[in-house]
C-alpha atoms as a PDB file:
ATOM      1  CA  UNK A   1     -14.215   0.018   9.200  1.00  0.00           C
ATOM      2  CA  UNK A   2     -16.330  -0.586   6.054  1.00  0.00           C
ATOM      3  CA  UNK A   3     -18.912  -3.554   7.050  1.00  0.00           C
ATOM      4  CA  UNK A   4     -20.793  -5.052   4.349  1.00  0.00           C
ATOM      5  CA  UNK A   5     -24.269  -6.313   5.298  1.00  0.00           C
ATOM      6  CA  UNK A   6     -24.678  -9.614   6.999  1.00  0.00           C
ATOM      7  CA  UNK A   7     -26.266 -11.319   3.894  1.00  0.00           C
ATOM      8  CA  UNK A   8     -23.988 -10.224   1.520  1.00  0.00           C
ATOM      9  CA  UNK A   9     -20.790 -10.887   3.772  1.00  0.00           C
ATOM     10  CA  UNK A  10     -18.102 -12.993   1.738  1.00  0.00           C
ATOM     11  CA  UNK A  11     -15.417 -13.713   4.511  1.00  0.00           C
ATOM     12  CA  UNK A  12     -12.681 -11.540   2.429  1.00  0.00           C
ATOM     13  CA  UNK A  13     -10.822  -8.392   3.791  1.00  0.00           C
ATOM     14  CA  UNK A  14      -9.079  -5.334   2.677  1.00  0.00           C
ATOM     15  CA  UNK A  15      -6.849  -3.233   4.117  1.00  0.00           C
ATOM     16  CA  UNK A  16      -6.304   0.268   2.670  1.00  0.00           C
ATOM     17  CA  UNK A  17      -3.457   2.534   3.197  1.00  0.00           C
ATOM     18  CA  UNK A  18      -3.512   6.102   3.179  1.00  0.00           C
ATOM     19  CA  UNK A  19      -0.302   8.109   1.312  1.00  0.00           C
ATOM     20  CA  UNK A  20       1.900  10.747   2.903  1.00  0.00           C
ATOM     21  CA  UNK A  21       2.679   8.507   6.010  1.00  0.00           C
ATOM     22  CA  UNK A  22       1.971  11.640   8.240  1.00  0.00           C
ATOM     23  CA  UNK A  23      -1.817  12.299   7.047  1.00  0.00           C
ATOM     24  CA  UNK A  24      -4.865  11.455   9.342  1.00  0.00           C
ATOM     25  CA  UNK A  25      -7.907   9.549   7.806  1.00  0.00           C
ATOM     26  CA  UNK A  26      -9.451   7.854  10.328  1.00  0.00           C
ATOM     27  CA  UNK A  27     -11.882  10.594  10.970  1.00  0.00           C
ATOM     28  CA  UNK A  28     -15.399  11.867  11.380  1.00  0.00           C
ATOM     29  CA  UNK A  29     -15.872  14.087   8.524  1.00  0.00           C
ATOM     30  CA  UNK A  30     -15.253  13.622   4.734  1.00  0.00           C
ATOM     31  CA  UNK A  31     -11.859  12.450   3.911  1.00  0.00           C
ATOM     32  CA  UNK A  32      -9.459  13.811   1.226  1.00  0.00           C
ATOM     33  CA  UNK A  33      -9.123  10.213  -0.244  1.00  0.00           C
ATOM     34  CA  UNK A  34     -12.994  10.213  -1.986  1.00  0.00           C
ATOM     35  CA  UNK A  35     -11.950   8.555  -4.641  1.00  0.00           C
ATOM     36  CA  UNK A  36     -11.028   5.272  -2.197  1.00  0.00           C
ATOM     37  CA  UNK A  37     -14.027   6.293  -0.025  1.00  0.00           C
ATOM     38  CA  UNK A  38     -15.856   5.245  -2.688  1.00  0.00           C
ATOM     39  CA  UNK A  39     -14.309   2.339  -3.705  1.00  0.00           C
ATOM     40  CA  UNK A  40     -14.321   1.134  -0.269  1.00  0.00           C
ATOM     41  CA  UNK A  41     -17.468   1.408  -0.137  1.00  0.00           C
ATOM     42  CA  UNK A  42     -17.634  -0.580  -3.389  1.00  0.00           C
ATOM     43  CA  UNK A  43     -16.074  -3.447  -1.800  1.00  0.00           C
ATOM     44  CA  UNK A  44     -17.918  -3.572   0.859  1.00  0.00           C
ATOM     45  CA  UNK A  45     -21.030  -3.421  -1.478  1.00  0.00           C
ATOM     46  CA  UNK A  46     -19.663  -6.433  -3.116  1.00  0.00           C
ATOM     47  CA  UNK A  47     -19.290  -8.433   0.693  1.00  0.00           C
ATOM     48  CA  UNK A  48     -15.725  -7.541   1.792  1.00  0.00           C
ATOM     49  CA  UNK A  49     -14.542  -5.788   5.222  1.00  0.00           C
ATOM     50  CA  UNK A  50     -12.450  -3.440   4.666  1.00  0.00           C
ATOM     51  CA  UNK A  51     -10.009  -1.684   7.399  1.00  0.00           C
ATOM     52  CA  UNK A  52      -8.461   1.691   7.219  1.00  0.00           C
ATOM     53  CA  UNK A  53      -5.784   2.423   9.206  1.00  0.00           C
ATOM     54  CA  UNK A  54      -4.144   5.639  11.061  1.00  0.00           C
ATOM     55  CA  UNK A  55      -1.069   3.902  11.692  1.00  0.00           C
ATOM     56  CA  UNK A  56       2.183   4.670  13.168  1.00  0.00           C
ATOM     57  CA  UNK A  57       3.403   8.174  12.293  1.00  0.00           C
ATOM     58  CA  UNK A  58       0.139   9.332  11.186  1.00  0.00           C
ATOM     59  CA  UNK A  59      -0.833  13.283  12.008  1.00  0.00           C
ATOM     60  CA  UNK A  60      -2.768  13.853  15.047  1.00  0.00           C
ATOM     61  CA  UNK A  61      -1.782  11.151  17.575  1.00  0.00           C
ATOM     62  CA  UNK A  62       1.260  12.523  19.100  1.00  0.00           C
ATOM     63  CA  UNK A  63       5.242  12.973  18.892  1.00  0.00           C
ATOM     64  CA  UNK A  64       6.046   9.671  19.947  1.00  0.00           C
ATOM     65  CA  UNK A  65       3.290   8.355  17.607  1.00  0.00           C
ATOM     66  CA  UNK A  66       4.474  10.388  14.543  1.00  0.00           C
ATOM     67  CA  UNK A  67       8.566   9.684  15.305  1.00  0.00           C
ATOM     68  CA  UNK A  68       8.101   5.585  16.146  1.00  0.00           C
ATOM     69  CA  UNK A  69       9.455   5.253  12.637  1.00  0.00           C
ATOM     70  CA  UNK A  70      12.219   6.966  12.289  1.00  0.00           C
ATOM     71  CA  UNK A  71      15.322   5.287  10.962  1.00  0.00           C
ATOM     72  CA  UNK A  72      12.918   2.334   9.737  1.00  0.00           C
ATOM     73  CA  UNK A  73       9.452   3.341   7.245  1.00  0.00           C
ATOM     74  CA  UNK A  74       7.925  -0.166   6.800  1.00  0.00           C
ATOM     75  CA  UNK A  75       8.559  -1.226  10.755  1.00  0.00           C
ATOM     76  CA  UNK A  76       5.936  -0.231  13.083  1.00  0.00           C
ATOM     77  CA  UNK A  77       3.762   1.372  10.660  1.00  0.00           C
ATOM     78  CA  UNK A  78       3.380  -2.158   8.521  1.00  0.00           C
ATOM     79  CA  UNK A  79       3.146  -3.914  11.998  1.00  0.00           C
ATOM     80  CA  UNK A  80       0.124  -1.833  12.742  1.00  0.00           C
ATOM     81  CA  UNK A  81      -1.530  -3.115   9.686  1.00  0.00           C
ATOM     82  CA  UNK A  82      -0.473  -6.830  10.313  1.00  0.00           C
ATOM     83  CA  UNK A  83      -2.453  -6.097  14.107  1.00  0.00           C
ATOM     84  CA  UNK A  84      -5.150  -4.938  11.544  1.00  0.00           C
ATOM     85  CA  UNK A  85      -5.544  -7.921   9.588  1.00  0.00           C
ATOM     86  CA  UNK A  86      -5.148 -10.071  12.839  1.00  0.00           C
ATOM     87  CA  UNK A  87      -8.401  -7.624  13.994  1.00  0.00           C
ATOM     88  CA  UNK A  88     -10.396  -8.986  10.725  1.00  0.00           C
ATOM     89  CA  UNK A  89      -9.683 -12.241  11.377  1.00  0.00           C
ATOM     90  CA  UNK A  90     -10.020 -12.693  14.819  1.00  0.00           C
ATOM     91  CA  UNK A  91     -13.018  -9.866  15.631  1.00  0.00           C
ATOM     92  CA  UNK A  92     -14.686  -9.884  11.820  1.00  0.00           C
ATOM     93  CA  UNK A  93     -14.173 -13.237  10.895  1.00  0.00           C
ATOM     94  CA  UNK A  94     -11.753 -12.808   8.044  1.00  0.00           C
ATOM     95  CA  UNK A  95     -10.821 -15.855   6.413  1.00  0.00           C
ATOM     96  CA  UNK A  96      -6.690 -16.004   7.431  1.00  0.00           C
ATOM     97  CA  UNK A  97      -5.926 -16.442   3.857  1.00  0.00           C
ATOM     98  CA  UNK A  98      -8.031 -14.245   1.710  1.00  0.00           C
ATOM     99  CA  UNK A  99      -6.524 -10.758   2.642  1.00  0.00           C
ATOM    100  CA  UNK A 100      -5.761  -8.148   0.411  1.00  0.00           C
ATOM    101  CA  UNK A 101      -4.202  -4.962   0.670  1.00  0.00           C
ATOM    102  CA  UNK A 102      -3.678  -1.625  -1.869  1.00  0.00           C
ATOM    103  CA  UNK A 103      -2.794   2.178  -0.709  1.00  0.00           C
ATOM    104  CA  UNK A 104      -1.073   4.908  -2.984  1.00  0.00           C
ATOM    105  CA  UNK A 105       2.147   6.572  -2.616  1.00  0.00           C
ATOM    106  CA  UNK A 106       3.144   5.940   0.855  1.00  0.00           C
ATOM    107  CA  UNK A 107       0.055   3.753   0.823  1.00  0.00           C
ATOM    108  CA  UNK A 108       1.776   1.609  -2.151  1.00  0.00           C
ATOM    109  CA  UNK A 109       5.209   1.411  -0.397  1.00  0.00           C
ATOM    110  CA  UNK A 110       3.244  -0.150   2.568  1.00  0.00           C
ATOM    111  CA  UNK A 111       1.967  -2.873   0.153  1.00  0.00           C
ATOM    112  CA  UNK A 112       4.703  -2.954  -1.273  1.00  0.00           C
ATOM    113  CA  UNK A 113       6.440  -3.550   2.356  1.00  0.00           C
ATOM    114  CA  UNK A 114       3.721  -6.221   3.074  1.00  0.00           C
ATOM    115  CA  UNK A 115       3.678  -8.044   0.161  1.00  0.00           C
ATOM    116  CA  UNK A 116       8.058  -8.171   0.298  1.00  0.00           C
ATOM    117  CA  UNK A 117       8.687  -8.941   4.160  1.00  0.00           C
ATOM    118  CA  UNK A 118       5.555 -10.691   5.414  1.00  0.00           C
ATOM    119  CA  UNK A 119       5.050 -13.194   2.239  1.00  0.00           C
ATOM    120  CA  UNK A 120       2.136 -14.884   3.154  1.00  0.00           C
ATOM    121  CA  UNK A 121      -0.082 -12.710   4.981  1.00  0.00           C
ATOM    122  CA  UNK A 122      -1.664 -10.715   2.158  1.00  0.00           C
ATOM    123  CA  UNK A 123      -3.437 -12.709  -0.848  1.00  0.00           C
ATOM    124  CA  UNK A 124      -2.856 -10.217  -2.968  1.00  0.00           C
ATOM    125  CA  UNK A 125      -1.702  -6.359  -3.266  1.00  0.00           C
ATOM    126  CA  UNK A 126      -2.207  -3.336  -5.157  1.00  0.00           C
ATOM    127  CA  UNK A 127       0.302  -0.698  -4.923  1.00  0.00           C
ATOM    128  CA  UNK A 128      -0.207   2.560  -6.496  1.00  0.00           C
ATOM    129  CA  UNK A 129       2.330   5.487  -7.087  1.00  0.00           C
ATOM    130  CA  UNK A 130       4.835   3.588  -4.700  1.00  0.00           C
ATOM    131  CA  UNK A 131       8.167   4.262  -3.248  1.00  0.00           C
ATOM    132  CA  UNK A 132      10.782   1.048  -3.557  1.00  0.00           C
ATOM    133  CA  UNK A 133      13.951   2.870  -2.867  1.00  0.00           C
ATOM    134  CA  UNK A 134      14.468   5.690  -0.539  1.00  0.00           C
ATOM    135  CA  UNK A 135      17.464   6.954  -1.473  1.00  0.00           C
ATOM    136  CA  UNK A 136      15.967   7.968  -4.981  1.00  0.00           C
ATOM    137  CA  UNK A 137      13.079   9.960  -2.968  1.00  0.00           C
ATOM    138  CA  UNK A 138      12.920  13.753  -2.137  1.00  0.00           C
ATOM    139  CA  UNK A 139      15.748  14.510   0.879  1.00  0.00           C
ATOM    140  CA  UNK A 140      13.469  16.801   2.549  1.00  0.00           C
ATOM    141  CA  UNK A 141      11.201  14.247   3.595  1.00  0.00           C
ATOM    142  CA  UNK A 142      13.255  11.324   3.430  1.00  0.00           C
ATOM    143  CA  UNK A 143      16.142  12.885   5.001  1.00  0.00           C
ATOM    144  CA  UNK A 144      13.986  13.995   8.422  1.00  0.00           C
ATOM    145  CA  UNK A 145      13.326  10.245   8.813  1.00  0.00           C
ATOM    146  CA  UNK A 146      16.071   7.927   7.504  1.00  0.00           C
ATOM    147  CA  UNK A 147      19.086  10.332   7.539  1.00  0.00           C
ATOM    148  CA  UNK A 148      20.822  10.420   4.621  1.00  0.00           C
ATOM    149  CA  UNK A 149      22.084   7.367   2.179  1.00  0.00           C
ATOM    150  CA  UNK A 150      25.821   7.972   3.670  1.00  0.00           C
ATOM    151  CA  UNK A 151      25.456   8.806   7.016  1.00  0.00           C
ATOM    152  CA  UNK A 152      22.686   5.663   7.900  1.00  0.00           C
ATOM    153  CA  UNK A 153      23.074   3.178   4.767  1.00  0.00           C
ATOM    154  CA  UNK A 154      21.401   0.669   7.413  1.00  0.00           C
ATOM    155  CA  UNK A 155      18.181   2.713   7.580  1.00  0.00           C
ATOM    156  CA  UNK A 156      17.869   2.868   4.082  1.00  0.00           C
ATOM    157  CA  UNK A 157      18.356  -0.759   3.492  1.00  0.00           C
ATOM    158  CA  UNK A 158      15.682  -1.659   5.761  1.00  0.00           C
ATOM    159  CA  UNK A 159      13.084   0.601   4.810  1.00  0.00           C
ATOM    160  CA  UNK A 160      13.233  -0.250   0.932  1.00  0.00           C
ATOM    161  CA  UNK A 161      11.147  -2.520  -1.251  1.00  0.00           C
ATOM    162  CA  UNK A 162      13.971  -3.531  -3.507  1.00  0.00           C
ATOM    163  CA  UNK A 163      15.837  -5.139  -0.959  1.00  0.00           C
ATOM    164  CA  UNK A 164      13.435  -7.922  -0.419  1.00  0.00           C
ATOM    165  CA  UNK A 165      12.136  -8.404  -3.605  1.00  0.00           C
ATOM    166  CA  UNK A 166      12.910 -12.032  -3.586  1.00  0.00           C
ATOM    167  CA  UNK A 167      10.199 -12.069  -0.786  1.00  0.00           C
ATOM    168  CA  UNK A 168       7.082 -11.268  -3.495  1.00  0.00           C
ATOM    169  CA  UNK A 169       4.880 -14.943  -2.820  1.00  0.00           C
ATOM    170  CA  UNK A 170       1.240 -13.540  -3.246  1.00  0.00           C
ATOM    171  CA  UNK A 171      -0.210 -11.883  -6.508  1.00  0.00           C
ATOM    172  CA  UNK A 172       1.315  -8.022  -6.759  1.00  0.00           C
ATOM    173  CA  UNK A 173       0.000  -5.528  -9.116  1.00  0.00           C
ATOM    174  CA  UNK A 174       1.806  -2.300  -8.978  1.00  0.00           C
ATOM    175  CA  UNK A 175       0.180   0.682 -11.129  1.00  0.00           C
ATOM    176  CA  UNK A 176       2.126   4.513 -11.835  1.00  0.00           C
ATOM    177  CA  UNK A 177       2.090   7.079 -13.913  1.00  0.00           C
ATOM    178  CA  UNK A 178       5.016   7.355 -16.145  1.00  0.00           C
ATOM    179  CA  UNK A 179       4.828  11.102 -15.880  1.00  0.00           C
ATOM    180  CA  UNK A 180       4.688  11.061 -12.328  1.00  0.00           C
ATOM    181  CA  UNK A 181       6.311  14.386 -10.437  1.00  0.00           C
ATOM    182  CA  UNK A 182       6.607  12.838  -7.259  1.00  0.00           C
ATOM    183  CA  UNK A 183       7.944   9.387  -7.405  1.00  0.00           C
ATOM    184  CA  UNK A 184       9.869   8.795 -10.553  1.00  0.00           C
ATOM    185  CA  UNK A 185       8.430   6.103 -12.677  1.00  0.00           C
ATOM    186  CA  UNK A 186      11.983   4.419 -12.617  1.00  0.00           C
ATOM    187  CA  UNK A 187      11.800   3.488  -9.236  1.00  0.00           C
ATOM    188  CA  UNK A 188       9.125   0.796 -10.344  1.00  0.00           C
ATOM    189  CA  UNK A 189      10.689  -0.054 -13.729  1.00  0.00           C
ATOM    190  CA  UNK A 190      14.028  -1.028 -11.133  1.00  0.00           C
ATOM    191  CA  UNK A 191      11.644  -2.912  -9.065  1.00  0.00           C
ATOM    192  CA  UNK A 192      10.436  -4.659 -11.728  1.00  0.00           C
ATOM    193  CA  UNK A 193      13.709  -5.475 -13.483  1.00  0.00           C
ATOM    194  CA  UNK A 194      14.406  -7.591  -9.995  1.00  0.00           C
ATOM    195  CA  UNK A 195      11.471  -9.885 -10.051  1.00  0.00           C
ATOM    196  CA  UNK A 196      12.435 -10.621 -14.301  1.00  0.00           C
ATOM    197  CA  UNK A 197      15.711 -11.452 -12.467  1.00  0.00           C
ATOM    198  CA  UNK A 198      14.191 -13.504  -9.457  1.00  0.00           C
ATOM    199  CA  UNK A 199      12.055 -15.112 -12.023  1.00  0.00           C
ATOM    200  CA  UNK A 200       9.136 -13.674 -10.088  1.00  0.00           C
ATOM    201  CA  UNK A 201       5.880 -14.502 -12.178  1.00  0.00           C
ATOM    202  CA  UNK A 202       3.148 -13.276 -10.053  1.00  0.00           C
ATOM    203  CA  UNK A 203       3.098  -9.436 -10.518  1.00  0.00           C
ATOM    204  CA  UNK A 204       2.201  -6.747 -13.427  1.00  0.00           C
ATOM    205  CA  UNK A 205       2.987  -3.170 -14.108  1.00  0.00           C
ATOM    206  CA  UNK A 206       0.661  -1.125 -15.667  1.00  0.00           C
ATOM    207  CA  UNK A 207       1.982   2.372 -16.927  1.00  0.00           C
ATOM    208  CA  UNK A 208       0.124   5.032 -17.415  1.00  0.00           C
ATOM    209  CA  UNK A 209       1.403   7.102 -20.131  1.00  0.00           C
ATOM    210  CA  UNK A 210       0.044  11.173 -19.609  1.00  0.00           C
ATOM    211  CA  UNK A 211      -0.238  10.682 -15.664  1.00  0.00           C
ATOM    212  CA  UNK A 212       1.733  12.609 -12.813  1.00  0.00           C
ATOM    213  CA  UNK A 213       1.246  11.791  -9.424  1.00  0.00           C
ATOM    214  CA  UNK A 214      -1.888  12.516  -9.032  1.00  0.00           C
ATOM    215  CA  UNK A 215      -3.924  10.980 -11.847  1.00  0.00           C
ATOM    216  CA  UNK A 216      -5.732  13.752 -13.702  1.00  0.00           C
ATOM    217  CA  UNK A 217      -7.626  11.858 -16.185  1.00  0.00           C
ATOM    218  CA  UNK A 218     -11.097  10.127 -15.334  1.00  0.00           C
ATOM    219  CA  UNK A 219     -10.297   7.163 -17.568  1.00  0.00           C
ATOM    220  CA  UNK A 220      -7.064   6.539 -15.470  1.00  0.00           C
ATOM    221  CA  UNK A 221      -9.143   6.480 -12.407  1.00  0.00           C
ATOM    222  CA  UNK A 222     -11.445   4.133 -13.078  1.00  0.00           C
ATOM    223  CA  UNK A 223      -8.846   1.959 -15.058  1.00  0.00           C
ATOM    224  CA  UNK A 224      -6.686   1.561 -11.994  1.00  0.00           C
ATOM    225  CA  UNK A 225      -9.645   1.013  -9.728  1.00  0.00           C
ATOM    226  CA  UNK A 226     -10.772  -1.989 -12.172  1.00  0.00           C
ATOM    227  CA  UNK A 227      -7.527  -3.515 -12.382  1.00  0.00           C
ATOM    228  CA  UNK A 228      -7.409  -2.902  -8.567  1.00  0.00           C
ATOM    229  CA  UNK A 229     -10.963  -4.823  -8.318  1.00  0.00           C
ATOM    230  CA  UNK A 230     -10.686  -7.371 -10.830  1.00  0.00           C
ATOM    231  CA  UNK A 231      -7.401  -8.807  -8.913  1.00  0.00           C
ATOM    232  CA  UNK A 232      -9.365  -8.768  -5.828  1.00  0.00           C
ATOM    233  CA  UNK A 233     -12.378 -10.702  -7.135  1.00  0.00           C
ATOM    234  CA  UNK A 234     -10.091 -13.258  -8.511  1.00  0.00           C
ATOM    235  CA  UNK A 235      -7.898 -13.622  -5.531  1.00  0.00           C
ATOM    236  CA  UNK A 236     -10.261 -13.664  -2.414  1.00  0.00           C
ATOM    237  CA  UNK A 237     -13.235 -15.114  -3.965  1.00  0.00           C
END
C-alpha cells in the first residue's frame, strides 16, 4: 500500500497489477518492477492510494493459491482486485467512483479484464503490453492453464478481452510496442478494430514503433508513464 500524506490526500485510488500472473511483489525487499515502484510512489506524491496486489495465482502462496485459475485467467484473480478496490473505499476512504487501474502484460490483460466485465468499477485504465486473446498467446503457458483452443473453447472464451469488448464504459488507454516479442502487437490492433466496430469512443492506442516487450528506450518509458499519468489526473481529479 502506497499512502500519500494526510495533507496531500486527494480521495483517488490506484490499483497496479503486476505481469506474469505467477510473480510475487508484495514483498519486503526491492521489487523487480522499479520502474512502477517509482511511479507509485509518484502517485502517491501527487495524493493518490495506491494498492498492489499478490493476487490469485501469484508465486509463493501455495498450490491451491497458484491453480484457483485454471480454466478461467480474469476470474478469481480480477475478483481479488475488485476486494482491493472495495479495501480503498471502505478502509482508505476511496471515493467509489474515482478508481483507476494500469498493470503490464498480464498486468494489462487484468485491466483489460476490469475495464471489459466490471464496466463501472474502474474510472479509468491503463493497460500496457496486454493479452486480449489467448488462443494467439504462447501454448506453453497458456496451454498449462486454459487447455488448448480445441479441447476447452469455453475456457478460452471466458478468459479473453475480445469477447467483451462491448463492455469498455470508462476511459481505456492501451499502450504496446509494435515490435513486441512476447505479445504480438496484433492482438491489440484486433482489439481495437472491435471498439471502431462497437463505436466505442473512449479508448486510444499508442504504438510504439522500435519497442519489444520490454521497452528498451528511456524516452518510451517515460512517454508511457505520462500518458499513463496524464489520464489519471484528468479522470480522478
Amino acid at each position: 500500500m502506497y499512502e500519500p500524506k494526510s495533507d496531500a490526500k486527494n480521495g483517488a485510488g490506484v490499483i497496479f497489477v503486476h505481469g506474469a500472473g505467477y510473480l510475487q511483489n508484495a514483498h519486503n525487499w526491492w521489487s523487480s518492477y522499479h520502474r512502477e515502484f517509482m511511479f507509485n510512489n509518484l502517485l502517491a506524491d501527487k495524493g493518490y492510494t495506491v494498492l498492489d496486489i499478490d493476487y490469485r495465482a501469484s508465486e509463493g502462496y501455495g498450490k491451491n493459491f497458484r491453480t484457483d485459475i485454471y480454466r478461467h485467467m480474469g476470474g478469481t484473480d480480477l475478483s481479488d482486485h475488485l476486494d482491493g478496490r472495495d479495501v480503498l473505499i471502505k478502509k482508505y476512504g476511496i471515493d467509489s467512483t474515482r478508481v483507476g487501474i494500469y498493470g503490464g502484460s498480464y498486468g494489462g490483460f487484468i485491466t483489460l479484464m476490469a475495464m471489459l466485465t466490471e464496466p463501472g468499477k474502474f474510472k479509468c485504465g491503463a493497460a500496457l503490453r496486454s493479452v486480449t486473446d489467448w488462443a494467439h498467446y504462447n501454448h506453453e503457458y497458456t496451454s498449462n492453464i486454459l487447455n488448448t483452443p480445441e479441447e476447452d473453447p469455453i475456457a478460452y472464451k471466458r478468459s479473453s478481452p475480445i469477447y467483451f469488448a462491448e463492455g469498455l464504459q470508462g476511459r481505456l488507454l492501451m499502450l504496446h510496442g509494435i515490435e513486441d516479442d512476447n505479445v504480438q502487437y496484433q492482438d491489440v490492433v484486433r482489439l481495437s478494430q472491435r471498439f471502431i466496430e462497437l463505436k466505442k469512443k473512449n479508448w486510444d492506442l499508442i504504438g510504439y514503433p522500435i519497442e519489444p516487450h520490454g521497452f528498451v528506450e528511456t524516452t518510451s518509458w517515460i512517454d508511457e508513464y505520462r500518458r499513463i499519468l496524464e489520464m489519471f489526473e484528468e479522470e480522478l481529479n
